[in-house]
PDB file of N, CA and C in Angstrom:
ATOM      1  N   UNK A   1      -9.161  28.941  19.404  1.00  0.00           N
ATOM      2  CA  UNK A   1      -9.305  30.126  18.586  1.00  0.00           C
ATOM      3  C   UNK A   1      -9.928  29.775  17.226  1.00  0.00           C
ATOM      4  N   UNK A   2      -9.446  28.500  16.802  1.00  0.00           N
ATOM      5  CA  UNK A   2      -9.935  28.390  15.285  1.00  0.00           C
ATOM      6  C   UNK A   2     -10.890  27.136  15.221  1.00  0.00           C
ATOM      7  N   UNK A   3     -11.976  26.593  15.116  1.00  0.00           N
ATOM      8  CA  UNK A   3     -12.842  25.901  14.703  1.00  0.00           C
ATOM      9  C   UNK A   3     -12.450  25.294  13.088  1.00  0.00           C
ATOM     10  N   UNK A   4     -12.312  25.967  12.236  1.00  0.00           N
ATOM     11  CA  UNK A   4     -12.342  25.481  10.917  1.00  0.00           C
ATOM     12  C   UNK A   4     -10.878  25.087  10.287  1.00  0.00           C
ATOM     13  N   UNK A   5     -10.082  24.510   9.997  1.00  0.00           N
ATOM     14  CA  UNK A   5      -8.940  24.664   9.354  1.00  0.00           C
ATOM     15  C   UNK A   5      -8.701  23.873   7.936  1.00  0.00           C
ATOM     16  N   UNK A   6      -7.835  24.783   7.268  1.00  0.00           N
ATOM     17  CA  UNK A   6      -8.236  24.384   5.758  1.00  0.00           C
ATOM     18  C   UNK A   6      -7.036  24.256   5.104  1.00  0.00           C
ATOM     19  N   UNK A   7      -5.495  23.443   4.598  1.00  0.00           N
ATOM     20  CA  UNK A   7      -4.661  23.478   4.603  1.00  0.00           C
ATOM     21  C   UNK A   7      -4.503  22.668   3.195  1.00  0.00           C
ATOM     22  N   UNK A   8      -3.702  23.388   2.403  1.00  0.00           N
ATOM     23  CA  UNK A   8      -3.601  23.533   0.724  1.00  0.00           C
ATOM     24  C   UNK A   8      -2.238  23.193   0.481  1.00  0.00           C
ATOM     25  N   UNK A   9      -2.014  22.392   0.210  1.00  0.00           N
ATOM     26  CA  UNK A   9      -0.423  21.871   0.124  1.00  0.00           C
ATOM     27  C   UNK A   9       0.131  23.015   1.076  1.00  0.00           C
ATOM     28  N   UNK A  10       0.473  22.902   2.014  1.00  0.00           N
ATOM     29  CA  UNK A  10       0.802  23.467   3.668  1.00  0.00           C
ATOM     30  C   UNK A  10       2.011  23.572   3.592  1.00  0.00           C
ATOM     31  N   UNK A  11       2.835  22.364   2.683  1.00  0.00           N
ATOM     32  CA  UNK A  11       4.383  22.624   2.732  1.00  0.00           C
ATOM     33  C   UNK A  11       4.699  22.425   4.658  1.00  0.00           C
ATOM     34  N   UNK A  12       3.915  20.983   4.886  1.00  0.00           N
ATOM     35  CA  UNK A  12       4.040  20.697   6.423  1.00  0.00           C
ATOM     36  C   UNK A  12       5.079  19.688   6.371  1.00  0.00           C
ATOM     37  N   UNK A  13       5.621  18.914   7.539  1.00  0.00           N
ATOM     38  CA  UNK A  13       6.692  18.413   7.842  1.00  0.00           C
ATOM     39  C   UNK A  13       5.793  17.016   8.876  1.00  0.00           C
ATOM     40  N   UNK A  14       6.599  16.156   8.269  1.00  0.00           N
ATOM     41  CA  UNK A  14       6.217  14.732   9.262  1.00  0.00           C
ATOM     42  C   UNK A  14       6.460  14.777  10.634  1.00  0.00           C
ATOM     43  N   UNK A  15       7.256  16.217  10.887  1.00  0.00           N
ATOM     44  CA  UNK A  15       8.180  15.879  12.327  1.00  0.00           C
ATOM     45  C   UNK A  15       6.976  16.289  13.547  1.00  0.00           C
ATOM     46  N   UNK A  16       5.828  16.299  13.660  1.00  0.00           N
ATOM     47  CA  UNK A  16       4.416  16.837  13.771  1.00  0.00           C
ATOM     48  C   UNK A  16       5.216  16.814  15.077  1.00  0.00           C
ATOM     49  N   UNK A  17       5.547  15.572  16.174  1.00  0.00           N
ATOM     50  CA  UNK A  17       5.781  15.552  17.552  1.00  0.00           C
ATOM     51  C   UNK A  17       7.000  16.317  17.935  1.00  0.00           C
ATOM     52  N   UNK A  18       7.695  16.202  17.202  1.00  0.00           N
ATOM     53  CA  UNK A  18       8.690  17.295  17.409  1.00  0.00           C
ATOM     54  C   UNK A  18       8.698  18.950  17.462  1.00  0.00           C
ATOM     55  N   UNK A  19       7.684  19.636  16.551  1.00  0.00           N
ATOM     56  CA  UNK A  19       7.063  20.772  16.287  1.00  0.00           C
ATOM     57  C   UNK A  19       6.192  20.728  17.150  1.00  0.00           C
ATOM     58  N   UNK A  20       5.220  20.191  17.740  1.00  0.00           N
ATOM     59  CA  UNK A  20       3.495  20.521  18.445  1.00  0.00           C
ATOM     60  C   UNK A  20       3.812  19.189  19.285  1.00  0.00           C
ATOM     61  N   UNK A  21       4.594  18.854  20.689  1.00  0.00           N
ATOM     62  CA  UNK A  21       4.381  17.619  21.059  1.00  0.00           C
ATOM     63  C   UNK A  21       3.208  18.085  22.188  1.00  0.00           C
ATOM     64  N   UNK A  22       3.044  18.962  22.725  1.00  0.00           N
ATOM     65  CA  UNK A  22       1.431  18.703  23.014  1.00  0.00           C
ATOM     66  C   UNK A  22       0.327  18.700  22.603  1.00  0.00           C
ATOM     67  N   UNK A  23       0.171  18.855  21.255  1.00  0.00           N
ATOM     68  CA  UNK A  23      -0.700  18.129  20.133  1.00  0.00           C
ATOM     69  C   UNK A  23      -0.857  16.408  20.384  1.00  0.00           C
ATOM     70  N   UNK A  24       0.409  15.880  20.019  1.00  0.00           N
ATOM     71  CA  UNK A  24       0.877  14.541  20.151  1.00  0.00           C
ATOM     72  C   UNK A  24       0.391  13.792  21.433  1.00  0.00           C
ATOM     73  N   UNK A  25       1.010  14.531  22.168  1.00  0.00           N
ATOM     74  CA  UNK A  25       0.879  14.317  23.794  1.00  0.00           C
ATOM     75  C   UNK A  25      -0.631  14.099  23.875  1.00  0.00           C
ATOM     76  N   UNK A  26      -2.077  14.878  23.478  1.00  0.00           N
ATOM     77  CA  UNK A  26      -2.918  14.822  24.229  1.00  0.00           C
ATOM     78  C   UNK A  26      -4.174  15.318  22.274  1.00  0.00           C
ATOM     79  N   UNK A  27      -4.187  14.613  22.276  1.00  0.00           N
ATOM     80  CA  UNK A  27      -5.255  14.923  20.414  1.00  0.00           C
ATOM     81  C   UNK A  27      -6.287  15.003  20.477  1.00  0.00           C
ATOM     82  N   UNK A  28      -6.922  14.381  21.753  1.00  0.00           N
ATOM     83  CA  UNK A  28      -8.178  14.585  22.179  1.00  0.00           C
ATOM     84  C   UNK A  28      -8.738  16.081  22.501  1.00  0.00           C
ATOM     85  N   UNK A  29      -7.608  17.199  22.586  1.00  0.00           N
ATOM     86  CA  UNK A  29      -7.743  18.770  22.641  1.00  0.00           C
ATOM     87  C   UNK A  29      -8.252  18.739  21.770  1.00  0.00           C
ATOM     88  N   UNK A  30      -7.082  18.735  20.849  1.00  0.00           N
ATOM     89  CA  UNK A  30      -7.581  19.422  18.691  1.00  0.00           C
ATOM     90  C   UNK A  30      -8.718  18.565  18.710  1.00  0.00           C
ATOM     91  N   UNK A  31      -8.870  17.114  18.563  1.00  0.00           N
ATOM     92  CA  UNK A  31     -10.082  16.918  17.936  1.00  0.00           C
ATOM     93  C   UNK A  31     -11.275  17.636  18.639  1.00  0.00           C
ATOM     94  N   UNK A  32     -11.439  18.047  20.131  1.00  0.00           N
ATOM     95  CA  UNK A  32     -12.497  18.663  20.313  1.00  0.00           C
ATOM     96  C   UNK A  32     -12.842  20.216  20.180  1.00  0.00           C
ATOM     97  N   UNK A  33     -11.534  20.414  19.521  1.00  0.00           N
ATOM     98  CA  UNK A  33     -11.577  22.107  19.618  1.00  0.00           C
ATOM     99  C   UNK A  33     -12.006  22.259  17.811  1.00  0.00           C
ATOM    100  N   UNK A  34     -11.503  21.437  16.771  1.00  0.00           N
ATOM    101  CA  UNK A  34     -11.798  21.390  15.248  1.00  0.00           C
ATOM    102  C   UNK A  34     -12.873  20.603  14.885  1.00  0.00           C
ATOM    103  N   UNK A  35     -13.858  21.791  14.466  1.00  0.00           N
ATOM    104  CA  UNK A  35     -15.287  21.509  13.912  1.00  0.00           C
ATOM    105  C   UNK A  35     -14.744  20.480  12.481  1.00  0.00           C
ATOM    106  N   UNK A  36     -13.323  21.112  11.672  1.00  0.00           N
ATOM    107  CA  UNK A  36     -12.618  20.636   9.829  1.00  0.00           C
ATOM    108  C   UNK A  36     -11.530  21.014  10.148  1.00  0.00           C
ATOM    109  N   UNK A  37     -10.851  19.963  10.130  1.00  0.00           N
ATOM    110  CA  UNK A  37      -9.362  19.780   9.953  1.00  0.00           C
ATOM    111  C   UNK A  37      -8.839  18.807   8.445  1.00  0.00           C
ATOM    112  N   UNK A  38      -9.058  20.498   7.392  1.00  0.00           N
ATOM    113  CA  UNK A  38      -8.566  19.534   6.073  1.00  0.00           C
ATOM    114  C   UNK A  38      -7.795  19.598   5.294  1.00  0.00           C
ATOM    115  N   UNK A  39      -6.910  18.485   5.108  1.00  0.00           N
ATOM    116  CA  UNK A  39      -6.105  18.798   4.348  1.00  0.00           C
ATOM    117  C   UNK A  39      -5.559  18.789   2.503  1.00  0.00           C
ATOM    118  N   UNK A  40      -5.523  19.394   1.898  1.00  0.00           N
ATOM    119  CA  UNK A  40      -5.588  18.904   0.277  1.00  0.00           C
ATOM    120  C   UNK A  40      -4.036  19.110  -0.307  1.00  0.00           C
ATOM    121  N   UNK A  41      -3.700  18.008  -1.042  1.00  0.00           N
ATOM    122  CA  UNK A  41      -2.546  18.571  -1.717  1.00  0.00           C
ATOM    123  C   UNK A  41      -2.651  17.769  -2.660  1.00  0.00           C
ATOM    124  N   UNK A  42      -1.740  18.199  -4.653  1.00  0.00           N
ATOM    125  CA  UNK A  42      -2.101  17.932  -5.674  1.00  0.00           C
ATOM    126  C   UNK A  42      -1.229  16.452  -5.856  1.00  0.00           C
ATOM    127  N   UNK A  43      -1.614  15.872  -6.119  1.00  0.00           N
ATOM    128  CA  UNK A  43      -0.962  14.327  -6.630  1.00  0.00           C
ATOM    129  C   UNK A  43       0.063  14.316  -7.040  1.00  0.00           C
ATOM    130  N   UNK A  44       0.684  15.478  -8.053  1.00  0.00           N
ATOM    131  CA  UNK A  44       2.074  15.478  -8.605  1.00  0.00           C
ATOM    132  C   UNK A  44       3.144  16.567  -7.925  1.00  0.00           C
ATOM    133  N   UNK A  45       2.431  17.077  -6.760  1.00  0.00           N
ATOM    134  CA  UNK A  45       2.936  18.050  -6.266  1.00  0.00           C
ATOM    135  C   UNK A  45       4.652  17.680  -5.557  1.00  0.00           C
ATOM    136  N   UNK A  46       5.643  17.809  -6.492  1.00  0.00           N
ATOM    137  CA  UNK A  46       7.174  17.071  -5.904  1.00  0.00           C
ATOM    138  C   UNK A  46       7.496  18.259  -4.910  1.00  0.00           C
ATOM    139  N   UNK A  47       7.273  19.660  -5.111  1.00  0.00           N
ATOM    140  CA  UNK A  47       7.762  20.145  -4.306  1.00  0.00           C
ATOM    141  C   UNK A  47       7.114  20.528  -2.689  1.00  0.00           C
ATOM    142  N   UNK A  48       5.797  20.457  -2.214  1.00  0.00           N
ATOM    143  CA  UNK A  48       5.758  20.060  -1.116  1.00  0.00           C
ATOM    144  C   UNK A  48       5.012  18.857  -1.015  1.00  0.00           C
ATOM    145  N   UNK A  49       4.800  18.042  -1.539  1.00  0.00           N
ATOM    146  CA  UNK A  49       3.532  17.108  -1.823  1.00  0.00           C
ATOM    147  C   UNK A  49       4.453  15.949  -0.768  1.00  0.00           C
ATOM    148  N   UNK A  50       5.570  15.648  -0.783  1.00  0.00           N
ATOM    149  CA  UNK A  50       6.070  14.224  -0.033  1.00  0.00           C
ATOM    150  C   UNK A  50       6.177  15.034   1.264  1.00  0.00           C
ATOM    151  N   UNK A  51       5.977  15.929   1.616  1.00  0.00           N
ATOM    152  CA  UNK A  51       6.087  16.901   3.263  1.00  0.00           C
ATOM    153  C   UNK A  51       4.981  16.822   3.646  1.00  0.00           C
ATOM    154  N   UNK A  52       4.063  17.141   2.678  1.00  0.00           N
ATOM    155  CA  UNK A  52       2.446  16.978   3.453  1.00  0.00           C
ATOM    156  C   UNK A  52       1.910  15.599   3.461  1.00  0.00           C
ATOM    157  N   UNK A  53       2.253  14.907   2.520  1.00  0.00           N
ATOM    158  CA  UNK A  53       1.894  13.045   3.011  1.00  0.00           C
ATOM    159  C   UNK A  53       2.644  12.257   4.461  1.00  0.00           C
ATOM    160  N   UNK A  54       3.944  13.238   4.342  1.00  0.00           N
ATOM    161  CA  UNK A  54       4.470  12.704   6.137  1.00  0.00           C
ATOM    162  C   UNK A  54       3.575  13.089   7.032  1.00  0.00           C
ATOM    163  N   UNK A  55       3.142  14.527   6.771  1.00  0.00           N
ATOM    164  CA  UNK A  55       2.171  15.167   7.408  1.00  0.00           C
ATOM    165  C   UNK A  55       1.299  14.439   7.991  1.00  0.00           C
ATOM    166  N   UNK A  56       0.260  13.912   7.107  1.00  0.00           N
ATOM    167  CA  UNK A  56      -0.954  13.516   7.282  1.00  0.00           C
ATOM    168  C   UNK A  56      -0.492  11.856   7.784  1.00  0.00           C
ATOM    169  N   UNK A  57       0.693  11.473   7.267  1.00  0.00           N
ATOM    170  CA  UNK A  57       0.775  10.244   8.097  1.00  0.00           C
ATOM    171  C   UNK A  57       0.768  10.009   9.635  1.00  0.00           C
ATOM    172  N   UNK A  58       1.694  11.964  10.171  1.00  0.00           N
ATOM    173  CA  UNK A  58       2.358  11.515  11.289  1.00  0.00           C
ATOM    174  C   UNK A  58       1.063  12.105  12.009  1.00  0.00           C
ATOM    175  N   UNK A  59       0.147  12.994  11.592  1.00  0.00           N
ATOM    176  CA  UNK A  59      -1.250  13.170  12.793  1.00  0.00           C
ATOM    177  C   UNK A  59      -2.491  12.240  12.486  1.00  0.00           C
ATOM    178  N   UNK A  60      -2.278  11.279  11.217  1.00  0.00           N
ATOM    179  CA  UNK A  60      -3.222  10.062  11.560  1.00  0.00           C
ATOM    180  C   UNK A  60      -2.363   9.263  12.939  1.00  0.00           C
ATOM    181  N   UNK A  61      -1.553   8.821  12.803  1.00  0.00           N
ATOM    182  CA  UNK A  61      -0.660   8.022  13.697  1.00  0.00           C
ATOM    183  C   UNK A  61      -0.890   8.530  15.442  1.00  0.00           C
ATOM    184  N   UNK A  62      -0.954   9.825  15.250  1.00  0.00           N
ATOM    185  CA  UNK A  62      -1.593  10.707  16.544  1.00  0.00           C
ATOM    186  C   UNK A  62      -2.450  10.499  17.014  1.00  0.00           C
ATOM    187  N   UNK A  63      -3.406  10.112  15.849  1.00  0.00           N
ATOM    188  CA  UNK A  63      -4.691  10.338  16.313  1.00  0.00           C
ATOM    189  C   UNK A  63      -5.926  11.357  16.080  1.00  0.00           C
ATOM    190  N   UNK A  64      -5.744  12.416  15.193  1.00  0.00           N
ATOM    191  CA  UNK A  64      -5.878  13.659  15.068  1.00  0.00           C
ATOM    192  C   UNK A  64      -6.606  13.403  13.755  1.00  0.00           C
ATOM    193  N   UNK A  65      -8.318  13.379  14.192  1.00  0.00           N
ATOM    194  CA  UNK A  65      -9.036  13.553  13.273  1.00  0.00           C
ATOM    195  C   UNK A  65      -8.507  14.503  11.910  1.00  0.00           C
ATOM    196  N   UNK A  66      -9.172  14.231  10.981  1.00  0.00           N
ATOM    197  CA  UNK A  66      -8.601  14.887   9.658  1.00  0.00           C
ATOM    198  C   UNK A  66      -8.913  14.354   8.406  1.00  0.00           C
ATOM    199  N   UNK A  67      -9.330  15.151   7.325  1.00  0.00           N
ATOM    200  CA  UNK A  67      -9.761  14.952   6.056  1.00  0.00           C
ATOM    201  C   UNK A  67      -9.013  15.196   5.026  1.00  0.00           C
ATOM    202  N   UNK A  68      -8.236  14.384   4.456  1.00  0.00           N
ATOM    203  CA  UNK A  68      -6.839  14.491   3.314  1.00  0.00           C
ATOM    204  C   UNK A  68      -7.638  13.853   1.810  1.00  0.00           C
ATOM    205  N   UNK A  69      -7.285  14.922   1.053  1.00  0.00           N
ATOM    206  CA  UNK A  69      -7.464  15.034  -0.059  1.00  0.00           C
ATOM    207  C   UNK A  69      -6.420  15.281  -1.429  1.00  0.00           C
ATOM    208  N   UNK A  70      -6.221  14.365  -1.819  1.00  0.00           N
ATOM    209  CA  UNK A  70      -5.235  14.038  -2.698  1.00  0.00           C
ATOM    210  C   UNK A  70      -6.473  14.681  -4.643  1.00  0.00           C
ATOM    211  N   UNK A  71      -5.734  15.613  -5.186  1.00  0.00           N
ATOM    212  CA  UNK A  71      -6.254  15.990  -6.294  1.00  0.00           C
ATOM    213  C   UNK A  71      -4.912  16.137  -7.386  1.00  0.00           C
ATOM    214  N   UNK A  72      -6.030  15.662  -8.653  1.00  0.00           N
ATOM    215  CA  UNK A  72      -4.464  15.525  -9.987  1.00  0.00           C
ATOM    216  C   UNK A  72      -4.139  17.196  -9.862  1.00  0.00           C
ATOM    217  N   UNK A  73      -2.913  16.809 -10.260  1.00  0.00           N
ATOM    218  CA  UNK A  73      -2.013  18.103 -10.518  1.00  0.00           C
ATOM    219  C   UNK A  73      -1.001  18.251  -9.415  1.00  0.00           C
ATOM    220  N   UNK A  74      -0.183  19.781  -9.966  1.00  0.00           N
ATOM    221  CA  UNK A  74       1.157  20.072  -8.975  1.00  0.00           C
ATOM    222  C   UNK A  74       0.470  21.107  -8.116  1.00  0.00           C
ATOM    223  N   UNK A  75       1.857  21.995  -7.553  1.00  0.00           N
ATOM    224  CA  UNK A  75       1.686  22.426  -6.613  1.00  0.00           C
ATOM    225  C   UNK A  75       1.364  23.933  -7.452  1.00  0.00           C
ATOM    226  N   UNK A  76      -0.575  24.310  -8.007  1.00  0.00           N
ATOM    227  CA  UNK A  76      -0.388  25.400  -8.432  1.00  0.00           C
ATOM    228  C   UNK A  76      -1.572  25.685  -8.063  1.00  0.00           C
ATOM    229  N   UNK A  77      -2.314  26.699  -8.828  1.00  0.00           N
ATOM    230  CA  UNK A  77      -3.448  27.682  -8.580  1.00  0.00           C
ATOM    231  C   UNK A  77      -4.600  26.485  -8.724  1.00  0.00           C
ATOM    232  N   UNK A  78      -4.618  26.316  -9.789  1.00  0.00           N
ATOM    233  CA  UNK A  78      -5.846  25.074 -10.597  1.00  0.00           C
ATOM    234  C   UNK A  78      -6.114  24.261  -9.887  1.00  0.00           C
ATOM    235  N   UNK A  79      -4.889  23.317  -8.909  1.00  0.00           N
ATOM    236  CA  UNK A  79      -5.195  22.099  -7.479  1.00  0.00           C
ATOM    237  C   UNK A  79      -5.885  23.209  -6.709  1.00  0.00           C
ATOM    238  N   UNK A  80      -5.724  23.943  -5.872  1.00  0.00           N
ATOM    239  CA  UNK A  80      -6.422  25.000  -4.924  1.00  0.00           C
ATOM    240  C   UNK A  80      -7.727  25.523  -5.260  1.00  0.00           C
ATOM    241  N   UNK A  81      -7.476  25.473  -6.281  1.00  0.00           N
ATOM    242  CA  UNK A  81      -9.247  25.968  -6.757  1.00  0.00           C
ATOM    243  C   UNK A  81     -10.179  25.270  -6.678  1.00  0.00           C
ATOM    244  N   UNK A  82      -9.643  23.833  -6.830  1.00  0.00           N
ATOM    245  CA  UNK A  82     -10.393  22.662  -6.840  1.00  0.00           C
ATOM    246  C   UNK A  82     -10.700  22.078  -5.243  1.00  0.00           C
ATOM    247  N   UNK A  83      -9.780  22.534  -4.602  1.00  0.00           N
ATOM    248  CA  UNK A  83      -9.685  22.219  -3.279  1.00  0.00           C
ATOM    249  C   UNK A  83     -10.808  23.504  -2.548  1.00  0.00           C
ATOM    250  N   UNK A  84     -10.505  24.583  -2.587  1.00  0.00           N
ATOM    251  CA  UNK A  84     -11.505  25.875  -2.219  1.00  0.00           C
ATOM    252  C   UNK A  84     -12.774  25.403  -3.035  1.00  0.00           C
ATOM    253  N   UNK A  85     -13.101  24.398  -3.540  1.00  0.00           N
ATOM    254  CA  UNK A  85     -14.099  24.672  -4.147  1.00  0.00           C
ATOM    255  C   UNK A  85     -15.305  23.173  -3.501  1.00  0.00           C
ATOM    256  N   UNK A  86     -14.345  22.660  -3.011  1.00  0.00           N
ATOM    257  CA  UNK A  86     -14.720  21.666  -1.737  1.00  0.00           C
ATOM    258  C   UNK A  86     -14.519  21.867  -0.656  1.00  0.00           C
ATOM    259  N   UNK A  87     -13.575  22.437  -0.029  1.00  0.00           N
ATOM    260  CA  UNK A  87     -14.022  22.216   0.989  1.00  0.00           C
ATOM    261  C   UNK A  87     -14.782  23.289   1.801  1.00  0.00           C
ATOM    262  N   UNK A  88     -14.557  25.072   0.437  1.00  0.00           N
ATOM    263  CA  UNK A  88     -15.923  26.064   1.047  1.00  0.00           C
ATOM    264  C   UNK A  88     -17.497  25.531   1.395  1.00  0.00           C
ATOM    265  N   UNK A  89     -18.043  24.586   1.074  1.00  0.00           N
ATOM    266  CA  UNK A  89     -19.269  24.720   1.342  1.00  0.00           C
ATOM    267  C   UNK A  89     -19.254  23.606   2.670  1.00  0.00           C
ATOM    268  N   UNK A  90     -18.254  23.031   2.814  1.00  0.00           N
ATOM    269  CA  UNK A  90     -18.029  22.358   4.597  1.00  0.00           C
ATOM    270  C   UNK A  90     -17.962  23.486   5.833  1.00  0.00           C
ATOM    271  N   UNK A  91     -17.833  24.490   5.160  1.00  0.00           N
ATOM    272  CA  UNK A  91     -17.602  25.989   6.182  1.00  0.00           C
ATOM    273  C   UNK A  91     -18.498  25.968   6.795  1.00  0.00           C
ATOM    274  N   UNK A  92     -19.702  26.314   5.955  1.00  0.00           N
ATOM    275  CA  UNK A  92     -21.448  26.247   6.412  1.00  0.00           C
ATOM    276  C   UNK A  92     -22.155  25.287   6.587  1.00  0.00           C
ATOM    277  N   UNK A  93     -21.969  24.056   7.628  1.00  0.00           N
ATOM    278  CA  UNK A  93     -21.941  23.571   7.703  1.00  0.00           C
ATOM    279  C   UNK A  93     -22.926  23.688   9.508  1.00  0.00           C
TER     280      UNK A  93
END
């Protein structure tokens, strides 16, 4: 259904195989079904920022192509802007 995905401090969970284990199970799907699988969250971000680094640990570990982007700041408008402001022109692509 989705080609593009664009995920902004996601407030995701390391438990990736536990939530999506046929993700886990078989990654070679997602990677051929996601044109951008990206993820950004702000450097000081305490309140979801250590959820989305499990994140991105536990679908590198998968296998699951993906573009993580670590930017200064917390979890507010100003990181996102900066993030929408990279990774919109990967859209058109």
């Amino acid at each position: 259904m989705f080609r593009y995905v664009s995920l902004m401090n996601p407030a995701a969970s390391g438990r990736v195989g536990e939530f999506y284990p046929a993700v886990v199970k078989d990654p070679a799907v997602l990677n051929k079904q996601f044109k951008l699988f990206w993820i950004g969250v702000g450097k000081d971000d305490t309140l979801t920022g250590p959820g989305d680094h499990a994140f991105v640990e536990a679908i590198k570990k998968a296998g699951i192509n993906q573009t993580f982007v670590v930017t200064p700041g917390r979890h507010e408008w100003t990181v996102w802007r900066h993030h929408l402001a990279e990774v919109a022109p990967l859209l058109f692509r």
